[in-house]
C-alpha atoms as a PDB file:
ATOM      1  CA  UNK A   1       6.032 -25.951  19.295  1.00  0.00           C
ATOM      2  CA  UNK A   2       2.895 -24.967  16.744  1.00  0.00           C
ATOM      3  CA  UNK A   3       1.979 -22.373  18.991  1.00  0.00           C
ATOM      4  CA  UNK A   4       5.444 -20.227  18.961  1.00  0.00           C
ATOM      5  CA  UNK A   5       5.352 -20.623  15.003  1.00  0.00           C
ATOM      6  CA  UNK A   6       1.803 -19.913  15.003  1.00  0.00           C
ATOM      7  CA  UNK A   7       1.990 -16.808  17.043  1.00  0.00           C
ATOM      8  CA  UNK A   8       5.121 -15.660  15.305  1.00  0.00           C
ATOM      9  CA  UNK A   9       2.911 -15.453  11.916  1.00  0.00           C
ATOM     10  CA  UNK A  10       0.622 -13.749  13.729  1.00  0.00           C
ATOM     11  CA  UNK A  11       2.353 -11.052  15.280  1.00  0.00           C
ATOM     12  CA  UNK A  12       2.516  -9.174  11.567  1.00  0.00           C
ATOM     13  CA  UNK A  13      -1.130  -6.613  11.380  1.00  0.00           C
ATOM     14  CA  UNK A  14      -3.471  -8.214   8.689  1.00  0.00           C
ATOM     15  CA  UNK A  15      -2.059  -5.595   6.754  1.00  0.00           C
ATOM     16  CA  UNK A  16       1.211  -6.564   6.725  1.00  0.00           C
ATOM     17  CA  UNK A  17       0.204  -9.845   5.998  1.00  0.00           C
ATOM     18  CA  UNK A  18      -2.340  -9.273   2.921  1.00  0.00           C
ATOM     19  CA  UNK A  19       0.575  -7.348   0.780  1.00  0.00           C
ATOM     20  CA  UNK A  20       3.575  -9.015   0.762  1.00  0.00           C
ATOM     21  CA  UNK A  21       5.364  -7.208  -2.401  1.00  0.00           C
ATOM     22  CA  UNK A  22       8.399  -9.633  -3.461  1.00  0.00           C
ATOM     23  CA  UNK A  23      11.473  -8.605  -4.655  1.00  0.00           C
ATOM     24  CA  UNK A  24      13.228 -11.050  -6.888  1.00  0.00           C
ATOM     25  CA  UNK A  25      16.398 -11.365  -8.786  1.00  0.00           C
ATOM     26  CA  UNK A  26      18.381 -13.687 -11.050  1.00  0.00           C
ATOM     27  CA  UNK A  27      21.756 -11.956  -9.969  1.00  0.00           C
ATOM     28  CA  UNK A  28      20.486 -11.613  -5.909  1.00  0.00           C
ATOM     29  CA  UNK A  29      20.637  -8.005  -6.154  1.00  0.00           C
ATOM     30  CA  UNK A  30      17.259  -5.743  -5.183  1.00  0.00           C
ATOM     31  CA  UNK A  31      16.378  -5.432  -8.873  1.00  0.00           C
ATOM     32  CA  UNK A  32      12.030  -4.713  -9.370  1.00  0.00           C
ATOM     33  CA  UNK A  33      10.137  -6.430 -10.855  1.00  0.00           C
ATOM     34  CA  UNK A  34       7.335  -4.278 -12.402  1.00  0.00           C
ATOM     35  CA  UNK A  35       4.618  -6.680 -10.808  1.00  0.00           C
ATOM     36  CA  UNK A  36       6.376  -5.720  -7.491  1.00  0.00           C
ATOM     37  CA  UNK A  37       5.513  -2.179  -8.230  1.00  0.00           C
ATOM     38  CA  UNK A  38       2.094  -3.589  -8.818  1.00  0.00           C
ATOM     39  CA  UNK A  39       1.715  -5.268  -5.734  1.00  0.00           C
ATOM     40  CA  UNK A  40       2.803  -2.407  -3.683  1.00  0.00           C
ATOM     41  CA  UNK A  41       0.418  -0.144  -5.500  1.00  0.00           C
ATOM     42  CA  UNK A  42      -2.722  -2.556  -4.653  1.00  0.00           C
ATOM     43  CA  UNK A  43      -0.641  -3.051  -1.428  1.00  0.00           C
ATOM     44  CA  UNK A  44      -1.229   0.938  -0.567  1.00  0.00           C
ATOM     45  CA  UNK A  45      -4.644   0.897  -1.960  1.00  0.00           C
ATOM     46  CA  UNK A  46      -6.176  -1.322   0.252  1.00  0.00           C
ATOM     47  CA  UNK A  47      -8.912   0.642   2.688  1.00  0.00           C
ATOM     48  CA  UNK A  48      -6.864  -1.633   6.207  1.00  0.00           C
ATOM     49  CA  UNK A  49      -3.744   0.237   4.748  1.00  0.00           C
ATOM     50  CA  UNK A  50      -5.300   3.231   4.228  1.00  0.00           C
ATOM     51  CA  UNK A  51      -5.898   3.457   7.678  1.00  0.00           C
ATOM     52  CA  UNK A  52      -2.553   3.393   9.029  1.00  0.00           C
ATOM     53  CA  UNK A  53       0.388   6.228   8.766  1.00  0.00           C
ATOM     54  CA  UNK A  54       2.387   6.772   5.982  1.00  0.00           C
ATOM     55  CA  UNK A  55       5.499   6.143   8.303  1.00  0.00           C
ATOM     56  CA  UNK A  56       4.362   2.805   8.533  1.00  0.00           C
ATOM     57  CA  UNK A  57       3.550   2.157   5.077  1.00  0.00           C
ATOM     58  CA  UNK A  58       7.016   3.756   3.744  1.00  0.00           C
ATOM     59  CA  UNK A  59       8.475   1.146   6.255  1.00  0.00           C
ATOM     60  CA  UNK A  60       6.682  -1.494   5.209  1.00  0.00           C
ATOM     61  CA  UNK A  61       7.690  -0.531   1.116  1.00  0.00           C
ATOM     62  CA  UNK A  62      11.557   0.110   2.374  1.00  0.00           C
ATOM     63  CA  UNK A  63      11.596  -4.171   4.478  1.00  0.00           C
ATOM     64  CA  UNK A  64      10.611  -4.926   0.786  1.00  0.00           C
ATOM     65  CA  UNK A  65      13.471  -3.335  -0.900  1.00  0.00           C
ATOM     66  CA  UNK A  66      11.217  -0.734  -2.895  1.00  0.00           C
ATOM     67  CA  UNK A  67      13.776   2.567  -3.604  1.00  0.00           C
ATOM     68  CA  UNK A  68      12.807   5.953  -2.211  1.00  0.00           C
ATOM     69  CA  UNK A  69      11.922   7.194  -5.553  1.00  0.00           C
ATOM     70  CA  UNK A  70       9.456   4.377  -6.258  1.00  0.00           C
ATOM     71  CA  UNK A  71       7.921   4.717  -2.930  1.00  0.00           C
ATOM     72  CA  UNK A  72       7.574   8.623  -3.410  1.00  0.00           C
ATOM     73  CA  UNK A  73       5.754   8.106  -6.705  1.00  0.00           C
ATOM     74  CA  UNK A  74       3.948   5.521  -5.589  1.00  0.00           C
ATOM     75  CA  UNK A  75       2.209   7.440  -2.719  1.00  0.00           C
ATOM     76  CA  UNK A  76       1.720  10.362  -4.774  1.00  0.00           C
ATOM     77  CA  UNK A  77      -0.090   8.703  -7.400  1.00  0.00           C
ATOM     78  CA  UNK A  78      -2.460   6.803  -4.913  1.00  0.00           C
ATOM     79  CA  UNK A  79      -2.973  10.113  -3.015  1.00  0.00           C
ATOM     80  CA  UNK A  80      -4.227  11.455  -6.299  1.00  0.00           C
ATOM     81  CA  UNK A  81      -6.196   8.545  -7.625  1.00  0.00           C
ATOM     82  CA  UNK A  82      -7.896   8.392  -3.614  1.00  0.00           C
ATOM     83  CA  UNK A  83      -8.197  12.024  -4.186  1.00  0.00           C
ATOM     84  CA  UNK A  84     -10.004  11.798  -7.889  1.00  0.00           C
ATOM     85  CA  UNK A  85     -12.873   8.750  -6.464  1.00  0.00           C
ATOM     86  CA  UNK A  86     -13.324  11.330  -3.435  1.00  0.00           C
ATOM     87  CA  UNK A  87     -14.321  13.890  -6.087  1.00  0.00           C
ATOM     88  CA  UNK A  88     -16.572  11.505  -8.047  1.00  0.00           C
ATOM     89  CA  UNK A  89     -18.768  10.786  -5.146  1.00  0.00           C
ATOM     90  CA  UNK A  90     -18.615  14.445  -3.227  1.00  0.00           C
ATOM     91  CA  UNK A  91     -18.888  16.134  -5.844  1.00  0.00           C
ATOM     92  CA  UNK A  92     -23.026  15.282  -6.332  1.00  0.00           C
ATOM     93  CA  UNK A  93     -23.360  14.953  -2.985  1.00  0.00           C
ATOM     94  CA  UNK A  94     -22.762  19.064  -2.801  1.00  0.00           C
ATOM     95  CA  UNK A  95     -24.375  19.871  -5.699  1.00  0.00           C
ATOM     96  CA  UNK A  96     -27.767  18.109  -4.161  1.00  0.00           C
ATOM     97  CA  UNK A  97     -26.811  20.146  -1.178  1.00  0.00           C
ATOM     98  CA  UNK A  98     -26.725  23.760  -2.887  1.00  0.00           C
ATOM     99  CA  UNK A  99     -29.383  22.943  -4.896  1.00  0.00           C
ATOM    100  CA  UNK A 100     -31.674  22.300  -1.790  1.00  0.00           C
END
């Protein structure tokens, strides 16, 4: 009996599993939470995340009842913040290069 339950856990990627936004409400509807937003934020910036498609992480947002808007913004503004730390550390990597 352990085993099916165990293996049923397990069947999620560690991904899935790590980031487990929450939505919550008093009246039962999918009202957000702003930590939710937070979550799903830290959620998409993990590097295991990172790795997979964004098909599979806009699933992932949508089975946790994050809106379509939210999950557009949301992958914008972690494409641009992934974007900016990529600049900080290429950007004196090819300056050391042209300079050589």
């Amino acid at each position: 009996m352990g085993d099916a339950e165990d293996k049923t856990k397990s069947d999620a990627p560690a991904w899935q599993q790590a980031a487990q936004p929450q939505v919550e409400s008093e009246t039962g509807s999918n009202k957000k939470q702003p930590a939710t937003l937070d979550q799903a934020r830290r959620f998409l910036e993990d590097p295991e995340v990172q790795k997979q498609t964004p098909e599979r992480k806009i699933d992932f947002l949508r089975s946790k009842g994050i809106s379509e808007s939210d999950i557009e913004e949301l992958l914008k503004d972690v494409s641009q913040e992934l974007q900016t730390e990529l600049a900080i550390v290429v950007s004196p990597l090819l300056l050391r290069r042209e300079c050589n």
